[in-house]
Protein backbone atom coordinates (compact mmCIF):
# COMPACT_ATOMS: atom_id res chain seq x y z
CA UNK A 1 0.00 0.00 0.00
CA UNK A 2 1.46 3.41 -1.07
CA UNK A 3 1.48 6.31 1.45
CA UNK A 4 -1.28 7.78 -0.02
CA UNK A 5 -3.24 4.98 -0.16
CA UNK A 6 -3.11 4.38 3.18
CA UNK A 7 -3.65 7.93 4.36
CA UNK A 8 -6.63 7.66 1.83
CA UNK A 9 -7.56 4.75 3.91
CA UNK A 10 -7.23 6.22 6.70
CA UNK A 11 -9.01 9.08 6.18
CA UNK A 12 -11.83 7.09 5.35
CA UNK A 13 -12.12 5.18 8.54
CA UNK A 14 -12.03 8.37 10.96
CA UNK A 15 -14.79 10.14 8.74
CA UNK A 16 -16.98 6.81 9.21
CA UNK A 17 -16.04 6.66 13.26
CA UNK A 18 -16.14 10.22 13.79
CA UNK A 19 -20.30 10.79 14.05
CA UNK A 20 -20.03 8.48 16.36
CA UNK A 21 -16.57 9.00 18.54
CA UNK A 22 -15.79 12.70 17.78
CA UNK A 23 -12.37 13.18 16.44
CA UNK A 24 -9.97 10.16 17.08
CA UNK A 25 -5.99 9.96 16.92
CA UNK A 26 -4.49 6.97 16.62
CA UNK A 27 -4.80 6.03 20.07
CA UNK A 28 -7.73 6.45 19.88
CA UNK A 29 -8.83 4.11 17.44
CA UNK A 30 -6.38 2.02 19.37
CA UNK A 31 -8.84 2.40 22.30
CA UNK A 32 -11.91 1.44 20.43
CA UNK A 33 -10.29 -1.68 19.29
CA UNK A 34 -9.28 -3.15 22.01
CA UNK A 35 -12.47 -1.86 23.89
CA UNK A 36 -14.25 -4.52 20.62
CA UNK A 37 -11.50 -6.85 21.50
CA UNK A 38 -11.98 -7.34 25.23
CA UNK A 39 -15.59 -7.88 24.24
CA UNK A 40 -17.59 -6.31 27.48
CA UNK A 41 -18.71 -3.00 26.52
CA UNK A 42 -17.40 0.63 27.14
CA UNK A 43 -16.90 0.74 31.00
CA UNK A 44 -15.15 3.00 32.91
CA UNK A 45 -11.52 1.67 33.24
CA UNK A 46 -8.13 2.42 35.47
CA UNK A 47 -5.30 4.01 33.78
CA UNK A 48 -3.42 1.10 34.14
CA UNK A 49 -6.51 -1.03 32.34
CA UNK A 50 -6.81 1.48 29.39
CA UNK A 51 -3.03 1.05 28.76
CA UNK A 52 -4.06 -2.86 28.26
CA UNK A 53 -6.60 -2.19 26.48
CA UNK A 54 -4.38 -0.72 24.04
CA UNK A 55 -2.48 -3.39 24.65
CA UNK A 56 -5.07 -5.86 23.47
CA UNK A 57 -5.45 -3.65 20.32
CA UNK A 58 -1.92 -3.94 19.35
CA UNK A 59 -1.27 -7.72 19.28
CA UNK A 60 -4.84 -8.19 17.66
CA UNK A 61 -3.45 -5.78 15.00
CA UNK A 62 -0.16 -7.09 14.63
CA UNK A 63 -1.68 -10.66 15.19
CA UNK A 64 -1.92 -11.33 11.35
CA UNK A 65 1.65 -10.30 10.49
CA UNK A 66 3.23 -12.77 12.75
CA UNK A 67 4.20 -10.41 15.87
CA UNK A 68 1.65 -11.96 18.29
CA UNK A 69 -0.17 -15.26 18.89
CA UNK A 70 -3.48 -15.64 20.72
CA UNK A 71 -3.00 -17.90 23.32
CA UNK A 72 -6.54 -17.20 25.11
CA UNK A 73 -8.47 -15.29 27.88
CA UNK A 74 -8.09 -16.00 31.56
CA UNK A 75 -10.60 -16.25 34.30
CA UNK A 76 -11.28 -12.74 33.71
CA UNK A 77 -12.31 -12.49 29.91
CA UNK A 78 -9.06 -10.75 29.13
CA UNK A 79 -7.32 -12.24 25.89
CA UNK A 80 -3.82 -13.17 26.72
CA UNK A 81 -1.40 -13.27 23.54
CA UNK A 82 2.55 -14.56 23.43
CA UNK A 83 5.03 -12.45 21.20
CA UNK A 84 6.67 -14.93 18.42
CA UNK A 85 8.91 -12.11 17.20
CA UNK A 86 10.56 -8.70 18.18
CA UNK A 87 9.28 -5.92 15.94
CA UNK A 88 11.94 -4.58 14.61
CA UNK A 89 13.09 -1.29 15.39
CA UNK A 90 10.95 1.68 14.52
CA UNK A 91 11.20 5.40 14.33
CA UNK A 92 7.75 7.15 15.35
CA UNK A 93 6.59 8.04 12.10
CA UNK A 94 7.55 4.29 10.89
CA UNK A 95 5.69 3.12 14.09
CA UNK A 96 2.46 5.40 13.70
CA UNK A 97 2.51 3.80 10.04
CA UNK A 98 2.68 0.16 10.73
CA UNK A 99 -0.39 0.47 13.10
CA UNK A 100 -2.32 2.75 10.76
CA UNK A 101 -1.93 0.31 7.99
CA UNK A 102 -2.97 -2.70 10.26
CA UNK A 103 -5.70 -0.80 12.03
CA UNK A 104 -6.69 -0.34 8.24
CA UNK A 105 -6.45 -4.17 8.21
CA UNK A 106 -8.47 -5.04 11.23
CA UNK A 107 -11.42 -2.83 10.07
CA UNK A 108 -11.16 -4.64 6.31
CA UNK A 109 -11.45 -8.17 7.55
CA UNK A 110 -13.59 -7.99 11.18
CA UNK A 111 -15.99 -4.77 11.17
């Protein structure tokens, strides 16, 4: 996918969330994926909780190119993943791109 593809893309999901959510950043959409992810609803959540939230949404993103493996949920209902590889290193802007592209991704193949 070219850079303007995916900012095309991307572009395209925020003005389809944004009636909805208001005006999202990437952590934001971040949020709202693994808020889908964990599976129980918006609820009001600990700072330490949204950070796994997040959390969730970045190995269910990353899931399909071989970063992460599900491994399951615990007693809880939290999903639970294993890393099979170190990302490689990243500068920000490489960063923010990998997880816009698979956020792309996710919202092709499961919304």
């Amino acid at each position: 996918m070219t850079d303007a593809q995916l900012e095309q893309e991307w572009k395209s999901i925020l003005q389809t969330l944004n009636p909805q959510f208001g005006d999202l950043d990437i952590q934001g959409i971040l949020f709202l994926i693994g808020i889908q992810e964990l599976g129980k609803g918006y609820q009001k959540f600990k700072k330490d909780e949204k950070l796994e939230v997040m959390h969730i949404a970045i190995c269910t993103i990353l899931e399909p190119y071989g970063h992460y493996e599900f491994i399951g949920r615990d007693e809880e209902g939290w999903p639970h993943w294993k890393a099979n590889e170190k990302l490689p290193p990243l500068k920000p802007l490489q960063q923010e791109l990998l997880m816009k592209e698979a956020a792309i991704e996710y919202f092709k193949n499961r919304v």
